[in-house]
Protein backbone atom coordinates (compact mmCIF):
# COMPACT_ATOMS: atom_id res chain seq x y z
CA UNK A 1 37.63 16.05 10.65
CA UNK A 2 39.64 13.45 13.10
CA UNK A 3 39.14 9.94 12.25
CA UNK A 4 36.57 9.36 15.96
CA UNK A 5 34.46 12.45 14.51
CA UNK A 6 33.89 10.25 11.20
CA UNK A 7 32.73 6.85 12.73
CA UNK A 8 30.97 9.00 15.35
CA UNK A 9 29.00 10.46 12.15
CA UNK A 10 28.79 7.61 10.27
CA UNK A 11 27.29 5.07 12.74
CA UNK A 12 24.42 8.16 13.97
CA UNK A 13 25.69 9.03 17.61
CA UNK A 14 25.84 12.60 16.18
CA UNK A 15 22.19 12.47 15.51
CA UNK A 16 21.21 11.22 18.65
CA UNK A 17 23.22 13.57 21.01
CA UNK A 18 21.57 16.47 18.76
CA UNK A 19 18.32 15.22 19.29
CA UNK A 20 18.62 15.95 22.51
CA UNK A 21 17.07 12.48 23.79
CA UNK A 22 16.30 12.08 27.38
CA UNK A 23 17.85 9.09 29.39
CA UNK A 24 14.40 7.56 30.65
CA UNK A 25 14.75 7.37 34.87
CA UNK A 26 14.28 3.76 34.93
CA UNK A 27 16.81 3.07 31.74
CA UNK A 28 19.35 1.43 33.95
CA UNK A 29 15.82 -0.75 35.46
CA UNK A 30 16.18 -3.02 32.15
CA UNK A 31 18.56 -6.28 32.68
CA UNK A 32 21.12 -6.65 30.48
CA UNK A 33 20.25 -9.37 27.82
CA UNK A 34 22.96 -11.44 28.68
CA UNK A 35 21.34 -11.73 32.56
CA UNK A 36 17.84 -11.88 31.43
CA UNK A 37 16.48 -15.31 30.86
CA UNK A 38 14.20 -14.20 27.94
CA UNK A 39 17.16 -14.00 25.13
CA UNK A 40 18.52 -17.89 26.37
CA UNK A 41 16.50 -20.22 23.25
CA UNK A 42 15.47 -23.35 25.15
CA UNK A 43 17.87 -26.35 23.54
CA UNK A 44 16.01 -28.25 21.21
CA UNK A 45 14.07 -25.31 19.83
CA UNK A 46 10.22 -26.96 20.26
CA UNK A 47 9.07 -28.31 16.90
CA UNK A 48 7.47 -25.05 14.93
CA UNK A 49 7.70 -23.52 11.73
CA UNK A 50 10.09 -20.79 10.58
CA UNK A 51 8.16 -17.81 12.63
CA UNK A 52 6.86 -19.26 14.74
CA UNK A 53 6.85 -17.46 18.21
CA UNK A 54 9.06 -19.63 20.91
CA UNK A 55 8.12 -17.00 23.76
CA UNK A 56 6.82 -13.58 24.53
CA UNK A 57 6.22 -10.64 27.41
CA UNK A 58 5.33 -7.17 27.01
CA UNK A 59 8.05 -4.47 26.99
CA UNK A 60 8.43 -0.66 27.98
CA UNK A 61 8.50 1.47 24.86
CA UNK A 62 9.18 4.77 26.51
CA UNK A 63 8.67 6.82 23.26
CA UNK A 64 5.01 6.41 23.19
CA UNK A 65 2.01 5.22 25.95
CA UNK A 66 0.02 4.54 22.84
CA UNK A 67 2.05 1.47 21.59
CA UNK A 68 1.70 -1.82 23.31
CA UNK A 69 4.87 -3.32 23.16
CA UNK A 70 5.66 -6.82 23.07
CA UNK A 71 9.34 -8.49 23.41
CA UNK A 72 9.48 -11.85 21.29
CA UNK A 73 11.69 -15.44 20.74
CA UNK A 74 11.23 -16.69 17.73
CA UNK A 75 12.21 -19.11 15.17
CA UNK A 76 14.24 -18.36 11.82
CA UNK A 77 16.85 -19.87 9.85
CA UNK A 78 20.85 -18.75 9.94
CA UNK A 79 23.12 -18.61 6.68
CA UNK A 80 23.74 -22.52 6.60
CA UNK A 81 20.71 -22.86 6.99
CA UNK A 82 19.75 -24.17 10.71
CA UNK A 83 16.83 -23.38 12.72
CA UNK A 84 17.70 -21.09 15.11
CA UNK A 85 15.82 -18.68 17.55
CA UNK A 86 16.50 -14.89 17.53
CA UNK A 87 14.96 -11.93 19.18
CA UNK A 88 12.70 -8.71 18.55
CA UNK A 89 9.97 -6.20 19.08
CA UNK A 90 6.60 -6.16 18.14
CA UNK A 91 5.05 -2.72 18.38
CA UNK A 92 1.34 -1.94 17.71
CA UNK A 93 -0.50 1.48 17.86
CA UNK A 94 -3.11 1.04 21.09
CA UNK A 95 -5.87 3.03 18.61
CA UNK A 96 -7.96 1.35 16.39
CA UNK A 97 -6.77 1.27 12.73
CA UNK A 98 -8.76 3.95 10.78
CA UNK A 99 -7.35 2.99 7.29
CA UNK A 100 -8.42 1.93 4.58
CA UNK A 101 -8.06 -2.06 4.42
CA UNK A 102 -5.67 -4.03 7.37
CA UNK A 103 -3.58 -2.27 9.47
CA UNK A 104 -0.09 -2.46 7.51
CA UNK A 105 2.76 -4.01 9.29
CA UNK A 106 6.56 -2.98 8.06
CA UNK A 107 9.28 -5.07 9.42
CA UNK A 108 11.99 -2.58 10.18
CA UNK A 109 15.56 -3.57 9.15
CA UNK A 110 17.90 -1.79 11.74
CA UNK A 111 21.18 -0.35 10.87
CA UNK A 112 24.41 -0.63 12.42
CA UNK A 113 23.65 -1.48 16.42
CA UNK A 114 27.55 -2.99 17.22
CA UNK A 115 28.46 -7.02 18.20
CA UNK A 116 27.62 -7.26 21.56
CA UNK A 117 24.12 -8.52 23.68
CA UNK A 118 24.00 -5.29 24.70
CA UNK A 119 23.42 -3.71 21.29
CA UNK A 120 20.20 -5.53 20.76
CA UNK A 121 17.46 -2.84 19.48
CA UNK A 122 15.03 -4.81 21.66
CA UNK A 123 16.98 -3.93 24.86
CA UNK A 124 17.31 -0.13 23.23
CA UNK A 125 14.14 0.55 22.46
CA UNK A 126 12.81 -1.05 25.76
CA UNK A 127 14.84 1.85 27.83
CA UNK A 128 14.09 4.41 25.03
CA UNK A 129 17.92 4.48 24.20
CA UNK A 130 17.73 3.61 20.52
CA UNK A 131 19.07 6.07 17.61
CA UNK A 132 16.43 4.95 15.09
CA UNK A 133 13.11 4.81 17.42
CA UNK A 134 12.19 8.13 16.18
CA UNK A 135 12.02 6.53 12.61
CA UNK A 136 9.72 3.88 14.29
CA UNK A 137 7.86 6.12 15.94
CA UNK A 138 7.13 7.99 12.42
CA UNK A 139 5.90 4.65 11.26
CA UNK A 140 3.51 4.54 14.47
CA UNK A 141 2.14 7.67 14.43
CA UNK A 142 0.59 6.83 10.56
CA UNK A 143 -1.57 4.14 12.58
CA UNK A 144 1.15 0.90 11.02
CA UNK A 145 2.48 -2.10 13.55
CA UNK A 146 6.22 -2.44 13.57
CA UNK A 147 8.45 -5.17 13.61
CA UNK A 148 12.01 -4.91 14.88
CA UNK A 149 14.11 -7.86 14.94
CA UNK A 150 17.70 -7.97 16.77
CA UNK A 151 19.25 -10.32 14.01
CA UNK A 152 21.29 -13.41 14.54
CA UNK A 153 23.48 -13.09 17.79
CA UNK A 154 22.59 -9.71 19.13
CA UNK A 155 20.47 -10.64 22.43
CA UNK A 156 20.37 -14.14 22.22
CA UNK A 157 23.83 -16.35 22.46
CA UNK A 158 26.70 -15.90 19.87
CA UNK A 159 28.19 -13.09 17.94
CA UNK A 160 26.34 -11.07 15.74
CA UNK A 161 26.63 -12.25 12.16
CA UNK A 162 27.50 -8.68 11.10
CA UNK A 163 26.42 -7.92 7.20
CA UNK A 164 25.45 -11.61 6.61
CA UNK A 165 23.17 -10.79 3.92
CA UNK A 166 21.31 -14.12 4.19
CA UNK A 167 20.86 -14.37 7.84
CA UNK A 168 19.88 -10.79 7.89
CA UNK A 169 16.80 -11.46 5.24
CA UNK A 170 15.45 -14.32 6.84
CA UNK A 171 15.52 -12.71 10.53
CA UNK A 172 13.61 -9.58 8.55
CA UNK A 173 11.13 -11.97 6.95
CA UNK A 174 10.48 -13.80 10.13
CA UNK A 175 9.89 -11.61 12.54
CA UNK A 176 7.39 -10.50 10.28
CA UNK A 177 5.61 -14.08 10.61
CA UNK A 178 6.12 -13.34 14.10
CA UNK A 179 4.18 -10.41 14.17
CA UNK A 180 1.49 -11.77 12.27
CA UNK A 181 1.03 -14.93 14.55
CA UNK A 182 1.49 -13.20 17.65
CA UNK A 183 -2.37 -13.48 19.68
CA UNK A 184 -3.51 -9.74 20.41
CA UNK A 185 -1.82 -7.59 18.00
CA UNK A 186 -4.99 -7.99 15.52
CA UNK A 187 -2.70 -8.71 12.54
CA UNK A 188 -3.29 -11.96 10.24
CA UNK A 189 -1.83 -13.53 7.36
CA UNK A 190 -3.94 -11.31 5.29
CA UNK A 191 -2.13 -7.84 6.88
CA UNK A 192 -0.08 -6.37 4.06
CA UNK A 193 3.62 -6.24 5.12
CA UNK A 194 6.52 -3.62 3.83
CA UNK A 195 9.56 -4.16 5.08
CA UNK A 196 12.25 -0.84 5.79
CA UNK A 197 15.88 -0.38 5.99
CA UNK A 198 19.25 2.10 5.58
CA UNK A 199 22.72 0.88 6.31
CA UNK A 200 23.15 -2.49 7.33
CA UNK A 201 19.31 -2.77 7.74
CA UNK A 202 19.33 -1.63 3.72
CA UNK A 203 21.09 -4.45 3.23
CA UNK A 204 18.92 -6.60 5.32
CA UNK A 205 16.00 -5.30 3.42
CA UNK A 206 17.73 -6.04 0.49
CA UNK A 207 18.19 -9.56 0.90
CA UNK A 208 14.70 -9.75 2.17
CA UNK A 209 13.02 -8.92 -1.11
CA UNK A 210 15.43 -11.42 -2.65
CA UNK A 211 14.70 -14.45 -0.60
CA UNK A 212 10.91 -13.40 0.32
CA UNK A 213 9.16 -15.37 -3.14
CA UNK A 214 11.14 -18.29 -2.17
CA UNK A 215 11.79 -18.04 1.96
CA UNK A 216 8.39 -16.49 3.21
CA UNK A 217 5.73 -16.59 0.14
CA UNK A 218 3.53 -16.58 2.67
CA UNK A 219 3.40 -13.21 3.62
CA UNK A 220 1.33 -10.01 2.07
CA UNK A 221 4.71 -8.68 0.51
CA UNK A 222 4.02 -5.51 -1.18
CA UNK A 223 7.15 -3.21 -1.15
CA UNK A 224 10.38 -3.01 -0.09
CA UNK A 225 12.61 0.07 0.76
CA UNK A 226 16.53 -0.69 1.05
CA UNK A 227 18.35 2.21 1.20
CA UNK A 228 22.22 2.53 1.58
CA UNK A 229 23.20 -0.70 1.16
CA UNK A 230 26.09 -2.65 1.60
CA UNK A 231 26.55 -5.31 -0.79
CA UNK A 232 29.86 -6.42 -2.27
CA UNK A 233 32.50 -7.13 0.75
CA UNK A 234 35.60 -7.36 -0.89
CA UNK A 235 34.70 -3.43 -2.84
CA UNK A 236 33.56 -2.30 0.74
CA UNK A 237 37.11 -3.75 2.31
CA UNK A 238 39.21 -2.33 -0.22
CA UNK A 239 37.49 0.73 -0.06
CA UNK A 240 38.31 1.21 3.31
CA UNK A 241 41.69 -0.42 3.99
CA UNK A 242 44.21 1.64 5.58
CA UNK A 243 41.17 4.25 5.93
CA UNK A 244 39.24 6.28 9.46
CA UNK A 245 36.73 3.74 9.04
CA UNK A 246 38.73 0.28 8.26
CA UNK A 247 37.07 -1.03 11.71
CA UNK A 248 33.75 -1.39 9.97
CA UNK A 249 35.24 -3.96 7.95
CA UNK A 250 37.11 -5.49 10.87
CA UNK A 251 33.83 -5.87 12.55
CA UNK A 252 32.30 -7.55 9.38
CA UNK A 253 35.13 -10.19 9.05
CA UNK A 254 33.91 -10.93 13.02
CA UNK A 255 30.05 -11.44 11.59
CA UNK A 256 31.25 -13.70 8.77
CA UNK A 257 33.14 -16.14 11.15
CA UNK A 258 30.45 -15.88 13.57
CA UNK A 259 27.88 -16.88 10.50
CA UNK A 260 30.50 -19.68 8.89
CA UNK A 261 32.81 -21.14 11.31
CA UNK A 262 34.85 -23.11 8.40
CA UNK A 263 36.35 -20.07 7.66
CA UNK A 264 38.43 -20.10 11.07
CA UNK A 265 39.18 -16.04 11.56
CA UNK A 266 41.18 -17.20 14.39
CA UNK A 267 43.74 -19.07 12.46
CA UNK A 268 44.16 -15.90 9.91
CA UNK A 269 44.81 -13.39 12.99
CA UNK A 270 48.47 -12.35 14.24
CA UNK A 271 48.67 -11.63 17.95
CA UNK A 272 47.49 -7.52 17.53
CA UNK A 273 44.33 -9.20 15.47
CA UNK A 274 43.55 -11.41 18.34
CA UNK A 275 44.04 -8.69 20.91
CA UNK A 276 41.62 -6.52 18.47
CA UNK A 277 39.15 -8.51 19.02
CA UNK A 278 39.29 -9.47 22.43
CA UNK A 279 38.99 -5.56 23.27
CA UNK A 280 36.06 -4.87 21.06
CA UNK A 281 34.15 -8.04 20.57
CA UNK A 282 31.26 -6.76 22.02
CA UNK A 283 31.89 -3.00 20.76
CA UNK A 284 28.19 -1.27 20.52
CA UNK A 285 28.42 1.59 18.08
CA UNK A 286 26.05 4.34 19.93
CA UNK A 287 28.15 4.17 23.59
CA UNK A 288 31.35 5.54 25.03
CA UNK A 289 33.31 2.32 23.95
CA UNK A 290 33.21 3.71 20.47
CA UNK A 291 36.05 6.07 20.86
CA UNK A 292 38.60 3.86 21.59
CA UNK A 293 37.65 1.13 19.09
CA UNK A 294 38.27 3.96 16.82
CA UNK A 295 41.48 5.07 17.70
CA UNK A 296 42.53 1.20 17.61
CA UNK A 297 41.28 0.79 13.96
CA UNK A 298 41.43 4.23 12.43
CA UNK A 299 44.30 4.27 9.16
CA UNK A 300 45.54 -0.02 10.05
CA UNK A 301 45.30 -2.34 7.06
CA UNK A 302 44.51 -5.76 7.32
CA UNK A 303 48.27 -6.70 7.01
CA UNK A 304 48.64 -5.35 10.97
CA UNK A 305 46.22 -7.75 12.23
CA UNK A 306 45.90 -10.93 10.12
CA UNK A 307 48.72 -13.21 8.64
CA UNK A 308 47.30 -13.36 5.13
CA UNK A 309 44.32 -11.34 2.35
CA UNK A 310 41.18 -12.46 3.45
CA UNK A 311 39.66 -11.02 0.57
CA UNK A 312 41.91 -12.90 -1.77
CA UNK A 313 41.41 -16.77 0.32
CA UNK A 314 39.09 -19.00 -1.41
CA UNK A 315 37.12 -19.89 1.05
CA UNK A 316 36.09 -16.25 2.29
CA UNK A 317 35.80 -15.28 -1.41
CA UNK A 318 32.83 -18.40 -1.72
CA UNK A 319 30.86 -17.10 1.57
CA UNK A 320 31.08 -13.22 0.36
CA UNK A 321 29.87 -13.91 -3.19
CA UNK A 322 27.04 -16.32 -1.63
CA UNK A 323 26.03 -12.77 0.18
CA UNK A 324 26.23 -10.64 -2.77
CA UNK A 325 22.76 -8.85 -3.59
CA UNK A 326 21.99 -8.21 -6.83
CA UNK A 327 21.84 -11.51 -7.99
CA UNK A 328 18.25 -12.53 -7.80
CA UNK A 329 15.38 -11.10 -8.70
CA UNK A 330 13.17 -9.19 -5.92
CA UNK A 331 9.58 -10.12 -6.27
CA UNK A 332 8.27 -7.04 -5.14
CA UNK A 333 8.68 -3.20 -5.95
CA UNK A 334 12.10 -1.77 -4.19
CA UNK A 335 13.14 1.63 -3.65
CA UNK A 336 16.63 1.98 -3.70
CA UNK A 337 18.15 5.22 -2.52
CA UNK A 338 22.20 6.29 -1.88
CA UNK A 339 24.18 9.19 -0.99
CA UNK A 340 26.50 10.16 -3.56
CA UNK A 341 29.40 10.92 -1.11
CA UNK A 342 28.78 8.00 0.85
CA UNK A 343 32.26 7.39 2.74
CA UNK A 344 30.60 4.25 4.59
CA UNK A 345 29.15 2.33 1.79
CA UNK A 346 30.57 3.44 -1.18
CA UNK A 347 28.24 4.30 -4.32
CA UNK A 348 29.29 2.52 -6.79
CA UNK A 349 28.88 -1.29 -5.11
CA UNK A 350 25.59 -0.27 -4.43
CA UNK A 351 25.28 1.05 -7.99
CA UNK A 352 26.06 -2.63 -9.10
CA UNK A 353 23.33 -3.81 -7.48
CA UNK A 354 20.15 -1.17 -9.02
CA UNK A 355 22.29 -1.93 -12.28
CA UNK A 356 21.84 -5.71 -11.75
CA UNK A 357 18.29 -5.69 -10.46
CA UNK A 358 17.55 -3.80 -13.22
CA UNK A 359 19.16 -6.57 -15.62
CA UNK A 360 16.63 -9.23 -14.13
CA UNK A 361 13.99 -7.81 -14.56
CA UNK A 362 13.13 -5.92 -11.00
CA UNK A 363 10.53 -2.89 -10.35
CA UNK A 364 13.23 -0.84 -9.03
CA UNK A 365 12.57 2.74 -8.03
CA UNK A 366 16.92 3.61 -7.84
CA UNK A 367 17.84 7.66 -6.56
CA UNK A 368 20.72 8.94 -5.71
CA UNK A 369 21.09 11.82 -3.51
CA UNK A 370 23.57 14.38 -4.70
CA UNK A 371 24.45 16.44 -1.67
CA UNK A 372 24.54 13.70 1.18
CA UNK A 373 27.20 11.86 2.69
CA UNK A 374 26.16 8.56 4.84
CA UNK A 375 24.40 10.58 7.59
CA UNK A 376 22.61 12.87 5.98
CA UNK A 377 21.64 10.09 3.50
CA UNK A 378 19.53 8.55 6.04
CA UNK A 379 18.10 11.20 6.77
CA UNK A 380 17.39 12.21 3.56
CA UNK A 381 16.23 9.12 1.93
CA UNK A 382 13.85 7.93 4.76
CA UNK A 383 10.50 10.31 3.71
CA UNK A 384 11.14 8.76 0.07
CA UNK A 385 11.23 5.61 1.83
CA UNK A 386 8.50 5.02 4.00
CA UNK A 387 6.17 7.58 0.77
CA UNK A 388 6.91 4.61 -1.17
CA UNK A 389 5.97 2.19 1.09
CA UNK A 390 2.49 4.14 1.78
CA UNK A 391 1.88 4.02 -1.94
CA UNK A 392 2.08 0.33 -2.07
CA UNK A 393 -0.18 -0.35 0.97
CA UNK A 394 -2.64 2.21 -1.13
CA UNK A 395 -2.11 0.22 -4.41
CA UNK A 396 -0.55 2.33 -6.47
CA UNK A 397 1.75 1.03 -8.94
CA UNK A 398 5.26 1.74 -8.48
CA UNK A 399 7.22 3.82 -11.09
CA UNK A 400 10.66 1.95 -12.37
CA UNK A 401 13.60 3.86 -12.95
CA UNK A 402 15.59 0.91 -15.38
């Protein structure tokens, strides 16, 4: 398999092409976030806690004429800890809920969309473009509202703090405060809230259930799936050095200096870094730019395009251990699922992390699935996924596996 094939795999454009997904005639109708008004944060942010909606409009959602969509601005907190505003999508089934109890709300952690405004899953799912709607869809059609936020820096202004564990949680755990505030949708503080992810949105979920006893106790917590994680950045990096997929980790150096500007990525870069990044700064992972960003990373090491180890300079070392999961304690049950053959995010870092949780104490529900790569380990893992997040909105107690 060529080294395009692999990313192609890895990041889902596979899956969507064989899905066969229809381009939507008005798809092109949707502005561009970077020319649409909505995504600019008025400067100051208007006094509000974290959650709290800023603004809001409704929004296609081509998938379904039973969902009322609704496009939202609003506040959360970034690694350092500022307030900040960031984007989403609130998505509610038009029927009545028929459940038993509230209508459950999961706040769905996306995986791997790119860098650039353009990759935003708001602006995706508004022109039915997205590779994961058809998971959010599932979640719809069992009657639950869905959350979807863009994270730090996709949509609204800056680069996307790519794999930013703590950034990542907080946008997860807003959004769903968003949801719940938001006049119309019929949810309320007292709405019982799961929260979903694989991939990069695995390790958004993640990091979630970490920081939600402490960041959101507010909310009706009551399970967490994070699936596929990526946790330790200096394993993932070495892992993939002079690999097909080394441009993952390229792309995650760019979130980390978008997310802590003291670390100065610029000043680290030789002249074919800086050109790297000027070519593929706003790369999105499901479009045709893909194929050359991955003929211009494929096999490099880090010596080609930076002057000296990031993963061996102090100060990079401090930010990546800061956004290490594992180290606290999730409040909540977590199922945590991962391919075997994973050649994105290796097993054994995300290993680490059931074996730590485990350690302290967590309700961990930990699977490994022995005949999936990265791919397929979506695919596999997400009916175990959102099962386990049905039994916790029906009150069952969860089963550990430490």
């Amino acid at each position: 398999m060529n080294p395009v094939t692999r990313v192609l795999r890895a990041c889902g454009l596979v899956a969507l092409v064989a899905a066969g997904l229809a381009v939507p005639a008005y798809a092109d109708e949707v502005p561009l976030p970077s020319a649409d008004g909505f995504y600019l944060p008025p400067s100051p942010l208007p006094p509000g806690a974290l959650g709290d909606v800023v603004r809001s409009r409704q929004a296609r959602y081509p998938l379904s004429s039973k969902v009322v969509s609704t496009q939202v601005l609003y506040q959360t907190q970034n690694a350092t800890g500022e307030r900040i505003a960031v984007s989403g999508t609130v998505l509610v089934p038009s029927a009545a809920w028929s459940g038993r109890g509230s209508r459950p709300l999961v706040s769905y952690a996306v995986g791997t969309k790119g860098l650039g405004d353009k990759c935003a899953p708001s602006y995706s799912l508004s022109r039915g473009l997205d590779y994961e709607q058809f998971a959010v869809n599932d979640l719809l059609n069992k009657g639950w509202a869905v959350a979807v936020t863009d994270m730090e820096g996709l949509g609204t202004p800056g680069v996307h703090t790519y794999m930013v564990g703590r950034s990542q949680g907080r946008a997860v755990l807003d959004i769903a405060r968003a949801a719940l505030r938001l006049p119309g949708t019929g949810l309320n503080a007292a709405t019982p809230v799961g929260i979903l992810g694989y991939s990069q949105g695995g390790t958004s979920a993640g990091w979630a259930a970490q920081l939600a006893a402490t960041y959101a106790p507010d909310l009706n917590l009551k399970g967490v799936s994070a699936s596929g994680i990526g946790s330790d950045m200096v394993a993932i990096g070495t892992f993939h050095e002079g690999g097909p997929l080394v441009g993952s980790a390229f792309m995650a150096a760019l979130g980390y200096d978008a997310a802590y500007p003291d670390l100065r990525l610029d000043s680290a870069l030789n002249d074919a870094g800086r050109e790297l990044r000027r070519r593929h700064a706003d790369l999105c992972f499901v479009s045709l730019d893909l194929g050359p960003a991955a003929l211009d990373t494929s096999f490099r090491r880090f010596s080609d395009v930076a002057t000296r180890d990031l993963m061996k300079d102090p100060a990079w070392l401090a930010r990546f251990a800061e956004n290490k999961l594992g180290t606290l304690k999730p409040s909540v049950p977590v199922f945590q699922g991962h391919a075997l053959f994973d050649e994105v995010l290796p097993l054994r870092q995300a290993d680490t992390v059931h074996k730590n949780w485990c350690a302290l104490g967590a309700d961990l529900t930990w699977k490994v699935y022995p005949f999936a790569e990265h791919l397929s380990g979506a695919v596999q893992s997400y009916p175990d996924a959102s099962n386990f997040l049905n039994d916790r909105f029906h009150g069952k107690p969860a089963t550990t596996t430490c």
